[in-house]
PDB file of N, CA and C in Angstrom:
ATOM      1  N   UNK A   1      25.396 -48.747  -6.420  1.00  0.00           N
ATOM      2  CA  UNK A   1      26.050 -47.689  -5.704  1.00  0.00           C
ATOM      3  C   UNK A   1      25.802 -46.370  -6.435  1.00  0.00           C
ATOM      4  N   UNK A   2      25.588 -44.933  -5.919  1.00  0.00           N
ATOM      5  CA  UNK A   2      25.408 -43.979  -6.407  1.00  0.00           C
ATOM      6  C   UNK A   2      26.344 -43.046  -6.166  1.00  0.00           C
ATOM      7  N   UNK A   3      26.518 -42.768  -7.271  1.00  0.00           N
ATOM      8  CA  UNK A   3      27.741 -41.623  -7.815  1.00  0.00           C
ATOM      9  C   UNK A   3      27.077 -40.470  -7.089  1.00  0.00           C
ATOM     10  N   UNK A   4      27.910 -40.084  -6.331  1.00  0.00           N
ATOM     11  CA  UNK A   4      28.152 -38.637  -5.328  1.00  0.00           C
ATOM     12  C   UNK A   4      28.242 -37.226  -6.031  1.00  0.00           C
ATOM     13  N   UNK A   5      27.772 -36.066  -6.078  1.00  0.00           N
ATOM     14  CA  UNK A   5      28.358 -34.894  -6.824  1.00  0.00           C
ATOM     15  C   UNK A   5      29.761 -34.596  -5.986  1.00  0.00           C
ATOM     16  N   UNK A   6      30.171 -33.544  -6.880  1.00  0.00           N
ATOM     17  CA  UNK A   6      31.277 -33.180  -6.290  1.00  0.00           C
ATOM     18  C   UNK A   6      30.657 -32.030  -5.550  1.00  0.00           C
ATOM     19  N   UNK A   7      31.598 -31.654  -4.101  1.00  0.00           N
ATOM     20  CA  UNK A   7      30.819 -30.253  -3.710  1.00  0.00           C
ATOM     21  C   UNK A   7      30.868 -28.861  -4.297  1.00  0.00           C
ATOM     22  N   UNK A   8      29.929 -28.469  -4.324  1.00  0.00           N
ATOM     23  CA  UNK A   8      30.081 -27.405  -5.090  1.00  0.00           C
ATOM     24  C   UNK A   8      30.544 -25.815  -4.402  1.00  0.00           C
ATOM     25  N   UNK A   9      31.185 -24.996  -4.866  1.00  0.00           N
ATOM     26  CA  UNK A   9      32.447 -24.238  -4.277  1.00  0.00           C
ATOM     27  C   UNK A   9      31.362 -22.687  -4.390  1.00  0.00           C
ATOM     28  N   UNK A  10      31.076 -22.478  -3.097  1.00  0.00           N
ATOM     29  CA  UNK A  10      30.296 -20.828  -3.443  1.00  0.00           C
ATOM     30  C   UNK A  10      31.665 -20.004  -4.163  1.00  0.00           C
ATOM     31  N   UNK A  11      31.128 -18.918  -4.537  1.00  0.00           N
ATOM     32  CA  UNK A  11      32.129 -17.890  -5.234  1.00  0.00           C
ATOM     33  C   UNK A  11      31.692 -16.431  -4.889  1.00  0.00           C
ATOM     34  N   UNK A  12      32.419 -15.468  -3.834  1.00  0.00           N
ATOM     35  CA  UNK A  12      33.422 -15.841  -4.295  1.00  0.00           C
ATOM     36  C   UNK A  12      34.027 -16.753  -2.924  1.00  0.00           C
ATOM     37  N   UNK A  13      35.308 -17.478  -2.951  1.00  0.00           N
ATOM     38  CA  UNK A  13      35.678 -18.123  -2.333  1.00  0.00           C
ATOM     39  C   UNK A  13      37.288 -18.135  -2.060  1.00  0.00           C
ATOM     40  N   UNK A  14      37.333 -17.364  -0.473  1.00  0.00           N
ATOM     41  CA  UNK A  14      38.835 -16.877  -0.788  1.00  0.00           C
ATOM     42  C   UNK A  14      39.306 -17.945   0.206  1.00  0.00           C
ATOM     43  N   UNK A  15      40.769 -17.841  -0.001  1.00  0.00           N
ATOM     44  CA  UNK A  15      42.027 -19.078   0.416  1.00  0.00           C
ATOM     45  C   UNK A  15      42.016 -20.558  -0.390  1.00  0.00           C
ATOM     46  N   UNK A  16      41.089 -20.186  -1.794  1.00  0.00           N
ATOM     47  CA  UNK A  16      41.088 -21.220  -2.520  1.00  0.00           C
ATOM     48  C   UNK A  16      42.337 -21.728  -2.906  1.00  0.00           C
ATOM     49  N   UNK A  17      42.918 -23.106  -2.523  1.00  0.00           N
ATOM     50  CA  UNK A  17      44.461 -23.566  -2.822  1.00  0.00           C
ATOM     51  C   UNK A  17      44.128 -23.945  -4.434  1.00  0.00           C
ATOM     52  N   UNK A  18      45.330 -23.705  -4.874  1.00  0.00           N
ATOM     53  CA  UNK A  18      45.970 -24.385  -5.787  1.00  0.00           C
ATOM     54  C   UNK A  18      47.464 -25.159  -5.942  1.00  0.00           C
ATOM     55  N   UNK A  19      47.585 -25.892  -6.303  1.00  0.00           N
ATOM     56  CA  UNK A  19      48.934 -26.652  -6.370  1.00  0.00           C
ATOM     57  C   UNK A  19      49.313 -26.936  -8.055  1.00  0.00           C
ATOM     58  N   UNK A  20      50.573 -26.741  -8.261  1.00  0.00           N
ATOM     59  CA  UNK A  20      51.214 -26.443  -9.811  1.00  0.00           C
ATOM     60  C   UNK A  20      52.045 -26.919  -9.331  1.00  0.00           C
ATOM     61  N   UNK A  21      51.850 -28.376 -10.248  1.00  0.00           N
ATOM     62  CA  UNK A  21      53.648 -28.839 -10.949  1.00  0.00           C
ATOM     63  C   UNK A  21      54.315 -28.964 -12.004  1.00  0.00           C
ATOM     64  N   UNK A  22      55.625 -28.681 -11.691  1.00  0.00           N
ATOM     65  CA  UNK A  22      55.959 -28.491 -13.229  1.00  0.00           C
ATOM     66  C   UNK A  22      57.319 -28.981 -13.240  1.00  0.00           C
ATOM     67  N   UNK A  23      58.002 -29.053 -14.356  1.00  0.00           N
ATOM     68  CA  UNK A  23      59.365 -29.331 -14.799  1.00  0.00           C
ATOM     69  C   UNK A  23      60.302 -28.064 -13.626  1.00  0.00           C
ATOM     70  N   UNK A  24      61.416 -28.709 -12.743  1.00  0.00           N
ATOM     71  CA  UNK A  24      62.396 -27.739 -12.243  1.00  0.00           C
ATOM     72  C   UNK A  24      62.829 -26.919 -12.982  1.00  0.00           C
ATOM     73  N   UNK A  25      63.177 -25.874 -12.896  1.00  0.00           N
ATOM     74  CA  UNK A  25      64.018 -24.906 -13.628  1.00  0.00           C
ATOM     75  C   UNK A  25      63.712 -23.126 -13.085  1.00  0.00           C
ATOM     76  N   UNK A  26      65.073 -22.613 -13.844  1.00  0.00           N
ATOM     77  CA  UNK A  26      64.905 -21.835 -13.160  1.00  0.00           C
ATOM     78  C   UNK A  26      63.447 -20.886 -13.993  1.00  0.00           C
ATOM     79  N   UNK A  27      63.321 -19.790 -13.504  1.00  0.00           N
ATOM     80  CA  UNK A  27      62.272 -19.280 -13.980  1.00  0.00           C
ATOM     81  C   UNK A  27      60.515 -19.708 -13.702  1.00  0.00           C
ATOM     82  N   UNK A  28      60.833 -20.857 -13.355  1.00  0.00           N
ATOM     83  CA  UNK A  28      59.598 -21.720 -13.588  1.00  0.00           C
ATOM     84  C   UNK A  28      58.531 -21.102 -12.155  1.00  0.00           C
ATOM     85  N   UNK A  29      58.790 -20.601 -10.862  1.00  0.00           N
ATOM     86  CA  UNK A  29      58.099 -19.986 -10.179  1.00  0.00           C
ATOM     87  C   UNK A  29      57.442 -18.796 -10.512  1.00  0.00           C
ATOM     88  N   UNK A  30      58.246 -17.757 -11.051  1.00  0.00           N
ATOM     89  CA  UNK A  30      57.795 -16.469 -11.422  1.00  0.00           C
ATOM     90  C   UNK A  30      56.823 -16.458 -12.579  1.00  0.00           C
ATOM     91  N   UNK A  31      56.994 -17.720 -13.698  1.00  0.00           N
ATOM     92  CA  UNK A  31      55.987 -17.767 -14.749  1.00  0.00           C
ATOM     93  C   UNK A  31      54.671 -18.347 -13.812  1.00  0.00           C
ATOM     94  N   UNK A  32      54.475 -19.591 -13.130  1.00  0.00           N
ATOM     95  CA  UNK A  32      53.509 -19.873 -12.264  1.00  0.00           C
ATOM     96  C   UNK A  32      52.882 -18.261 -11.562  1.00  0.00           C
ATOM     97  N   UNK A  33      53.084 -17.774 -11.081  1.00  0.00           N
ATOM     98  CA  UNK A  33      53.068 -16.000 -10.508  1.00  0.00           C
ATOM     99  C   UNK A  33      52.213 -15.276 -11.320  1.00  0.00           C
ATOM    100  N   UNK A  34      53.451 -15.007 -12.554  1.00  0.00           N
ATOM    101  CA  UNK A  34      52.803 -14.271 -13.536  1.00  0.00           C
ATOM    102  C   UNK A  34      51.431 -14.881 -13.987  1.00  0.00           C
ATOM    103  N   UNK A  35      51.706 -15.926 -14.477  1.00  0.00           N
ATOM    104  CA  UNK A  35      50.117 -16.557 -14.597  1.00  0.00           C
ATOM    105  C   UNK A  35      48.822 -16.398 -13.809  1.00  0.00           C
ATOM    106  N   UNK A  36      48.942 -16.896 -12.465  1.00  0.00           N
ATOM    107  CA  UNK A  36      47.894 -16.543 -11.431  1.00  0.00           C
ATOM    108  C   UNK A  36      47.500 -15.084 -11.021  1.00  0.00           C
ATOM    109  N   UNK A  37      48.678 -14.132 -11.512  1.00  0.00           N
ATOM    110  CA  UNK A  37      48.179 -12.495 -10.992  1.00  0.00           C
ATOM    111  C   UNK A  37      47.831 -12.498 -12.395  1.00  0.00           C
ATOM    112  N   UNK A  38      47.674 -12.928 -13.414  1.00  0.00           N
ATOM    113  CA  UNK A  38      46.657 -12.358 -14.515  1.00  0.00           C
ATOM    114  C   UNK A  38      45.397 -12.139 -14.202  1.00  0.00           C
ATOM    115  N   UNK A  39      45.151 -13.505 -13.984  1.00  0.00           N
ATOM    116  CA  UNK A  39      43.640 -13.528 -13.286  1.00  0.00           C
ATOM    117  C   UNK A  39      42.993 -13.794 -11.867  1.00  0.00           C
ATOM    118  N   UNK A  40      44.281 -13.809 -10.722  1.00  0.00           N
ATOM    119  CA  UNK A  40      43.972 -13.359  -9.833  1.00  0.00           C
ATOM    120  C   UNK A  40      44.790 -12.400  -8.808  1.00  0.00           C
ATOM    121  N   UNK A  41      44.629 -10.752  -9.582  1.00  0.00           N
ATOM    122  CA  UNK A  41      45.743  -9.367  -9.211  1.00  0.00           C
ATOM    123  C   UNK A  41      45.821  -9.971  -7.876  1.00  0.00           C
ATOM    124  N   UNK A  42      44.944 -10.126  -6.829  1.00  0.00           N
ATOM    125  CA  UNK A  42      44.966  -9.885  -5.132  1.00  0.00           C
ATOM    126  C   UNK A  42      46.131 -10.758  -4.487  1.00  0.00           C
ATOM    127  N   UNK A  43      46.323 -12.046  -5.741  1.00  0.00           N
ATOM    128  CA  UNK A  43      47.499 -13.152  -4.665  1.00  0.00           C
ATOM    129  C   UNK A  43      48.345 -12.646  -3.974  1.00  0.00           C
ATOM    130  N   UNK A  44      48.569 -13.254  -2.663  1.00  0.00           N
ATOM    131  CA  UNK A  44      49.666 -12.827  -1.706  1.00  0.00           C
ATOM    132  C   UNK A  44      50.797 -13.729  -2.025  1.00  0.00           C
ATOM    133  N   UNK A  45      51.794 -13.212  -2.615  1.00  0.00           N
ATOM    134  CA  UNK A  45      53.025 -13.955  -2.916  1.00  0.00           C
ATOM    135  C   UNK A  45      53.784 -14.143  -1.428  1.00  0.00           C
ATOM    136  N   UNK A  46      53.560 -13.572  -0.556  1.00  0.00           N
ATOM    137  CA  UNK A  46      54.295 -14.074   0.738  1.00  0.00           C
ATOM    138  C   UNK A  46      54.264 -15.673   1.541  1.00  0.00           C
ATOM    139  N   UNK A  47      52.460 -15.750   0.867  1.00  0.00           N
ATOM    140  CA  UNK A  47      52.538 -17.333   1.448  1.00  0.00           C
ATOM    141  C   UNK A  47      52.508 -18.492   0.162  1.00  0.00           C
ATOM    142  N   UNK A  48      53.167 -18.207  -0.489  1.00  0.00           N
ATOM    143  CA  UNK A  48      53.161 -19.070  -1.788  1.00  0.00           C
ATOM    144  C   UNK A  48      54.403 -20.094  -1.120  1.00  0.00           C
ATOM    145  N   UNK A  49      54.213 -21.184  -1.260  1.00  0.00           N
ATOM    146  CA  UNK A  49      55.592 -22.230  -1.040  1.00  0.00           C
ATOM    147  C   UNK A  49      55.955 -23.325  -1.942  1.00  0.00           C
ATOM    148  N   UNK A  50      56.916 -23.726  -2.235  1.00  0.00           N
ATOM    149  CA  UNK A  50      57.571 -24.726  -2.817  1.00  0.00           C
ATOM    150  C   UNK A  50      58.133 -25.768  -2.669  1.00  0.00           C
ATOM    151  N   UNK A  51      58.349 -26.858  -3.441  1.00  0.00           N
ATOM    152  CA  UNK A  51      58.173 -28.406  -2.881  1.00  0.00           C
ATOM    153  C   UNK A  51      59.150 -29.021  -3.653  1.00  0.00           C
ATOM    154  N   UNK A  52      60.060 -29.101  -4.128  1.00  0.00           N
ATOM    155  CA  UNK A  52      61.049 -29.731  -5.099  1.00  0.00           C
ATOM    156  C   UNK A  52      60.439 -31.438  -4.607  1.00  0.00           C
ATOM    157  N   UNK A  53      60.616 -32.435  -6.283  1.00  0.00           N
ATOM    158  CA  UNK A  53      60.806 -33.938  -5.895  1.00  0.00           C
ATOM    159  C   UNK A  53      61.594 -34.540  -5.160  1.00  0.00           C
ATOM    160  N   UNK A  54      61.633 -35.606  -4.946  1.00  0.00           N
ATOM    161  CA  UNK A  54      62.773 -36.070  -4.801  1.00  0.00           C
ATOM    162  C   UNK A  54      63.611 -36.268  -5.407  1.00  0.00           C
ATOM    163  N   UNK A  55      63.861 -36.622  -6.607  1.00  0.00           N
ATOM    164  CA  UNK A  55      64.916 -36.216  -7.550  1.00  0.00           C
ATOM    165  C   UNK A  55      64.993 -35.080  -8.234  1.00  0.00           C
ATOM    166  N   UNK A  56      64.574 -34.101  -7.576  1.00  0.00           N
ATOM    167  CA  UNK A  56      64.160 -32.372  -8.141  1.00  0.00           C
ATOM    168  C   UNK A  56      64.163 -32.003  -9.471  1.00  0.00           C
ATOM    169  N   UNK A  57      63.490 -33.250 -10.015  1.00  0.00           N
ATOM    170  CA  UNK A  57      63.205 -32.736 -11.490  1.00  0.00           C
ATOM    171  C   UNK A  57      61.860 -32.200 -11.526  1.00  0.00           C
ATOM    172  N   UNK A  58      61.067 -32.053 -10.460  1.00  0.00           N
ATOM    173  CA  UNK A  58      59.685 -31.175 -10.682  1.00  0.00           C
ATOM    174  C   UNK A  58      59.639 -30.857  -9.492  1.00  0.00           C
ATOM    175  N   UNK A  59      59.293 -29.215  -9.531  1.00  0.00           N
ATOM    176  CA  UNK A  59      59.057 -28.268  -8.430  1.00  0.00           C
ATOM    177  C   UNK A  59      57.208 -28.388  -8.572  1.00  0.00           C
ATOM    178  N   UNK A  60      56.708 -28.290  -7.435  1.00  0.00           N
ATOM    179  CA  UNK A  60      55.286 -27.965  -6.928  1.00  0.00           C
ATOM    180  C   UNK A  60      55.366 -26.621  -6.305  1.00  0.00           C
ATOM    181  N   UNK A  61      54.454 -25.737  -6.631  1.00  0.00           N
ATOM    182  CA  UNK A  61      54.035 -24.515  -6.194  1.00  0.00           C
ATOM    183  C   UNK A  61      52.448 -24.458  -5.703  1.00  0.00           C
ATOM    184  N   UNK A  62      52.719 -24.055  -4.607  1.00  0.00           N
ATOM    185  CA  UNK A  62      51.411 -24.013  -3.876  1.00  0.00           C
ATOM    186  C   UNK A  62      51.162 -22.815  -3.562  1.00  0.00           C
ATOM    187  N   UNK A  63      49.551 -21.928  -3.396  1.00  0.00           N
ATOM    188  CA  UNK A  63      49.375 -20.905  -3.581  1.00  0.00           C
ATOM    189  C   UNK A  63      47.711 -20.816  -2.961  1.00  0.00           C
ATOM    190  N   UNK A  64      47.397 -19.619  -2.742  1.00  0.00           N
ATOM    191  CA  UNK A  64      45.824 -19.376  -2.520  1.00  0.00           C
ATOM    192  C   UNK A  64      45.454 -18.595  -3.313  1.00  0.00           C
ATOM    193  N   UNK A  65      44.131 -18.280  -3.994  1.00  0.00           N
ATOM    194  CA  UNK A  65      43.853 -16.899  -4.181  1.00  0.00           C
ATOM    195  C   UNK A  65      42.376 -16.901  -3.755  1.00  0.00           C
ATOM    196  N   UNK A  66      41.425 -16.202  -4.188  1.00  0.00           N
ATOM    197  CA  UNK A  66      40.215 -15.523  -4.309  1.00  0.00           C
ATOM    198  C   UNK A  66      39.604 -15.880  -5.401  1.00  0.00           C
ATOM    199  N   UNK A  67      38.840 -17.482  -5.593  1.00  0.00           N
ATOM    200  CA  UNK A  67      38.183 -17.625  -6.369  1.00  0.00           C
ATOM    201  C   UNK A  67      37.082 -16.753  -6.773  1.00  0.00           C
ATOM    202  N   UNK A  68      36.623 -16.250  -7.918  1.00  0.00           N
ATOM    203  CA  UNK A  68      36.010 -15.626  -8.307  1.00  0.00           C
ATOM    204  C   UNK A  68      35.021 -16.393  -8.651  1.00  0.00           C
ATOM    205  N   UNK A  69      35.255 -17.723  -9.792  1.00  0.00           N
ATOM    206  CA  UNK A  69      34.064 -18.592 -10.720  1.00  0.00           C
ATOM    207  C   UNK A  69      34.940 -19.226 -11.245  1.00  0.00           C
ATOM    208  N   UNK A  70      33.898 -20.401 -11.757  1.00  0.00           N
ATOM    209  CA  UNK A  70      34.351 -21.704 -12.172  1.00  0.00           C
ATOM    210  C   UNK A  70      34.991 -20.827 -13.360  1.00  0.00           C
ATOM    211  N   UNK A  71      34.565 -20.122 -14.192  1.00  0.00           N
ATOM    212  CA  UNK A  71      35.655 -19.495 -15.385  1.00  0.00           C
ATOM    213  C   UNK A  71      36.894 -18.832 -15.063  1.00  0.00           C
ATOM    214  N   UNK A  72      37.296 -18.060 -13.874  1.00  0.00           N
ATOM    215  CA  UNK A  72      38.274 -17.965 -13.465  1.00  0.00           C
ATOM    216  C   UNK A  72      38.995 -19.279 -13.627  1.00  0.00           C
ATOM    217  N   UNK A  73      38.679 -20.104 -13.108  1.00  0.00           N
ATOM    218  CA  UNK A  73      39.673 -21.586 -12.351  1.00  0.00           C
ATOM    219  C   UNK A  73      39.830 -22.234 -13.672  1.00  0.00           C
ATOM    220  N   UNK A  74      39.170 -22.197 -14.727  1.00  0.00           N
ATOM    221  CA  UNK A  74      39.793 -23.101 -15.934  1.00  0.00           C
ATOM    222  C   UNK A  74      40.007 -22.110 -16.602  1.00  0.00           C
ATOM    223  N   UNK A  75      40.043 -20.810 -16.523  1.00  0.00           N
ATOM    224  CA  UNK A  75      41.256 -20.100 -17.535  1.00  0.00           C
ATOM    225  C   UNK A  75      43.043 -20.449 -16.698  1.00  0.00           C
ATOM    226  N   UNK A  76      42.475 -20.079 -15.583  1.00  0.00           N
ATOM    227  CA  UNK A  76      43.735 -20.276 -14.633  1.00  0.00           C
ATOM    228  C   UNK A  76      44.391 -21.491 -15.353  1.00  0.00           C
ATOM    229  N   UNK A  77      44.114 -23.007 -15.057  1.00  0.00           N
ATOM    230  CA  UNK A  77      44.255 -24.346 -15.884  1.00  0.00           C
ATOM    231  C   UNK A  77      45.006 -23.962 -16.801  1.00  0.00           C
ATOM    232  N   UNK A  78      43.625 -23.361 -17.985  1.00  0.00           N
ATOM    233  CA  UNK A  78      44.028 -23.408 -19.106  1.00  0.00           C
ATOM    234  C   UNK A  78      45.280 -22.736 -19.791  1.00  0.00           C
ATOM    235  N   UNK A  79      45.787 -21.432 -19.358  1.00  0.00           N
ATOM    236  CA  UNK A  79      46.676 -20.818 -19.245  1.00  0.00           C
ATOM    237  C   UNK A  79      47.989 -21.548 -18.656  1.00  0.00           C
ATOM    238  N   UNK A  80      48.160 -22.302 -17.579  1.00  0.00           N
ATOM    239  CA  UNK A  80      49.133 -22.543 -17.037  1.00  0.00           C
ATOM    240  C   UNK A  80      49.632 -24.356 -17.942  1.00  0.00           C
ATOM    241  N   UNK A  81      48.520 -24.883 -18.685  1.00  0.00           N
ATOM    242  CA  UNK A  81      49.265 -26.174 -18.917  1.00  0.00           C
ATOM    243  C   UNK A  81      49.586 -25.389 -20.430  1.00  0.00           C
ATOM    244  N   UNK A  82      49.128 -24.094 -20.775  1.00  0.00           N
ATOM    245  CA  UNK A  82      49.309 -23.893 -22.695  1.00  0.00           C
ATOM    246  C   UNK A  82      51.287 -23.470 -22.163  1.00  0.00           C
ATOM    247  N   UNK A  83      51.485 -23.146 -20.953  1.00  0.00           N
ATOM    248  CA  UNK A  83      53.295 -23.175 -21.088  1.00  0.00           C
ATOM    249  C   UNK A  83      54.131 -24.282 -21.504  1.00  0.00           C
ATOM    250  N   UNK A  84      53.399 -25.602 -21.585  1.00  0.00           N
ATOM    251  CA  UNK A  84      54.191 -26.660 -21.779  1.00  0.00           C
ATOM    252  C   UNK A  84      55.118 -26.802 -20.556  1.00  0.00           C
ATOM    253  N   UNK A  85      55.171 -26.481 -19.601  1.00  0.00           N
ATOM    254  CA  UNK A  85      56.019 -26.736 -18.578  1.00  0.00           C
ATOM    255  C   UNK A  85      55.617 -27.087 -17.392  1.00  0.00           C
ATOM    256  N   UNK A  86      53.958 -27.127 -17.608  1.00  0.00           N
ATOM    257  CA  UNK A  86      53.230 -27.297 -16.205  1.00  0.00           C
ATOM    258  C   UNK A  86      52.717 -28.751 -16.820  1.00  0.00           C
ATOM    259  N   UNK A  87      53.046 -29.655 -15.434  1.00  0.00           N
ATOM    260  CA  UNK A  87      52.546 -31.482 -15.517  1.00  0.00           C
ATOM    261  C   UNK A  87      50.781 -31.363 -15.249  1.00  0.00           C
ATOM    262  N   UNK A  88      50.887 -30.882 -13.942  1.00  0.00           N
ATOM    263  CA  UNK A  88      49.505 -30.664 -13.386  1.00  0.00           C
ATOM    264  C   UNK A  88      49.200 -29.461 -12.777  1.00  0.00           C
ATOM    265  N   UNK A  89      48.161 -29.475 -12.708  1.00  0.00           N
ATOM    266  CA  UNK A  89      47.537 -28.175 -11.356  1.00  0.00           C
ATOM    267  C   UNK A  89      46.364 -28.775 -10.760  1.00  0.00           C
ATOM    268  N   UNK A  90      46.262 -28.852  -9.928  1.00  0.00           N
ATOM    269  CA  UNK A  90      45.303 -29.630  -8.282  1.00  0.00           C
ATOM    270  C   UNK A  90      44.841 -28.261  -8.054  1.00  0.00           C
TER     271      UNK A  90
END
């Protein structure tokens, strides 16, 4: 069987989703925010939405921006798991 590439994402590439989860609490949206307008100023915070668990110990934040490049998207990463408060980002 042969291993497939992954597809590869032109750039730039806007309405690129991202999804961030993290520990509930308060604060924990606006740091997700702050993070993504570092390196991507243009986000529209109007369509950003939120997902509590079911036992709402972890909120998901979902978001678009304007991929720029694969270095954008793993500073993005990299930045958001160095809070210690982020589980994942999809």
């Amino acid at each position: 069987m042969t291993q497939q590439e992954p597809p590869k994402i032109e750039f730039p590439c806007p309405n690129y989703p991202i999804k961030v989860i993290g520990q509930a609490g308060e604060g924990f949206v606006d740091l997700v925010i702050e993070i993504i307008q570092k390196h991507a100023p243009d986000l529209d915070t109007s369509i950003i939405t939120t997902q509590p668990s079911r036992n709402g110990r972890f909120l998901s934040v979902r978001l678009k921006i304007t991929a720029t490049g694969a270095d954008q998207l793993a500073a993005i990463h990299q930045d958001l798991k160095d809070t210690g408060k982020v589980q994942m980002v999809i």
